[in-house]
Protein backbone atom coordinates (compact mmCIF):
# COMPACT_ATOMS: atom_id res chain seq x y z
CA UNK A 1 106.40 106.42 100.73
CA UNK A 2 107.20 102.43 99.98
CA UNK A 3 105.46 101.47 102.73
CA UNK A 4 101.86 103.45 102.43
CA UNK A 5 102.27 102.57 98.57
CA UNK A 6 102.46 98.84 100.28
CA UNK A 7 99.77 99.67 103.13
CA UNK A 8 97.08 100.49 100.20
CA UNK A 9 98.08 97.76 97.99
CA UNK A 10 96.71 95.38 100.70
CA UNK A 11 94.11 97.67 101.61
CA UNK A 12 92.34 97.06 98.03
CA UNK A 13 93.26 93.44 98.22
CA UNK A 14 91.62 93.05 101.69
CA UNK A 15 88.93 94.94 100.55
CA UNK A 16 88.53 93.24 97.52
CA UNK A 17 88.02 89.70 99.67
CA UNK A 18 85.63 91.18 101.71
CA UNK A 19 83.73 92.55 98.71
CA UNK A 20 83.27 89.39 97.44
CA UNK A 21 82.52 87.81 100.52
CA UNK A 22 79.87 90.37 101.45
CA UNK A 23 78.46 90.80 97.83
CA UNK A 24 77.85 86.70 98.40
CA UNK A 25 76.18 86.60 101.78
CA UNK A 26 73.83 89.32 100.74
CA UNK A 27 73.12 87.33 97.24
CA UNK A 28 72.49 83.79 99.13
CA UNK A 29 70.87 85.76 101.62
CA UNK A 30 68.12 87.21 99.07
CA UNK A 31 67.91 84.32 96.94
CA UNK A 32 66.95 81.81 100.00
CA UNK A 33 64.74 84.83 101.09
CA UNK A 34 62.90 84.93 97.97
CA UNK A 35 62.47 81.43 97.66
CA UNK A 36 60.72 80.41 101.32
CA UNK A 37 60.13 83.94 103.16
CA UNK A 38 59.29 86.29 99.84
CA UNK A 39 61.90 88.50 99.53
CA UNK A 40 60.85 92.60 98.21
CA UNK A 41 63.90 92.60 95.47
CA UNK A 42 65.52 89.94 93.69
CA UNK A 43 68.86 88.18 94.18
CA UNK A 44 70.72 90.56 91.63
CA UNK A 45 70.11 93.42 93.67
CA UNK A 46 73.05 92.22 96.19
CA UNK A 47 75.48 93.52 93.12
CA UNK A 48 74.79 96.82 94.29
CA UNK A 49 76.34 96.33 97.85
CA UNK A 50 80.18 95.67 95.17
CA UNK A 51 79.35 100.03 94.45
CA UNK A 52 81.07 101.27 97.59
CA UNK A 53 83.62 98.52 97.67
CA UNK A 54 84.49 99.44 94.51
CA UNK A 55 84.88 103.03 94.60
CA UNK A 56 87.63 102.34 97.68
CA UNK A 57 89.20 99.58 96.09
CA UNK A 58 89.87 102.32 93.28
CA UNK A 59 91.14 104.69 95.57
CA UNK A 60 93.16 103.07 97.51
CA UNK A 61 94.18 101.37 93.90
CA UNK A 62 95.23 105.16 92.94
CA UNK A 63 97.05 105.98 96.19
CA UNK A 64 99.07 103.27 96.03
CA UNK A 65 100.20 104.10 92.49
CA UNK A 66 101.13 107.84 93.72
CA UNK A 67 102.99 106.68 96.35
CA UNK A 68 104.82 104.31 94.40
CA UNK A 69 105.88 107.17 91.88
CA UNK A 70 106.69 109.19 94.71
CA UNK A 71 109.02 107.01 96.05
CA UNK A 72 110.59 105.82 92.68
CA UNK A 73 111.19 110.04 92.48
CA UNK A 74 112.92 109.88 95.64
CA UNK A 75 115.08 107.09 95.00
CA UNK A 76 116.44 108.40 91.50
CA UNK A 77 117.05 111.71 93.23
């Protein structure tokens, strides 16, 4: 149980990193877009891409913290 609490502690960092790194691509990508080629939606809209990221940054947040417990309960037994 240490290790998967360990395996989805650097799941939601790695995913976190590639959040941000996505989230920015898409926001550059509108805001030149906008500016010379007359983008349909504005810059800000790239903060919805973060949603999913988010939601399995949490989650794999949450499993890691179960799995931690877990194996703290198997260690004291």
């Amino acid at each position: 149980m240490k290790t998967a609490s360990r395996i989805f502690a650097a799941l939601a960092i790695l995913l976190s990193d590639a959040m941000c790194a996505y989230v920015a691509y898409a926001y550059c990508d509108l805001e030149w877009a906008g500016k010379y080629a007359g983008a349909s939606a504005p810059a800000s809209t790239a903060f919805l891409f973060a949603i999913p990221f988010v939601i399995a940054i949490a989650v794999c947040a949450a499993l890691s913290i179960i799995f931690k417990r877990k194996s703290l309960r198997a260690a004291t037994k």
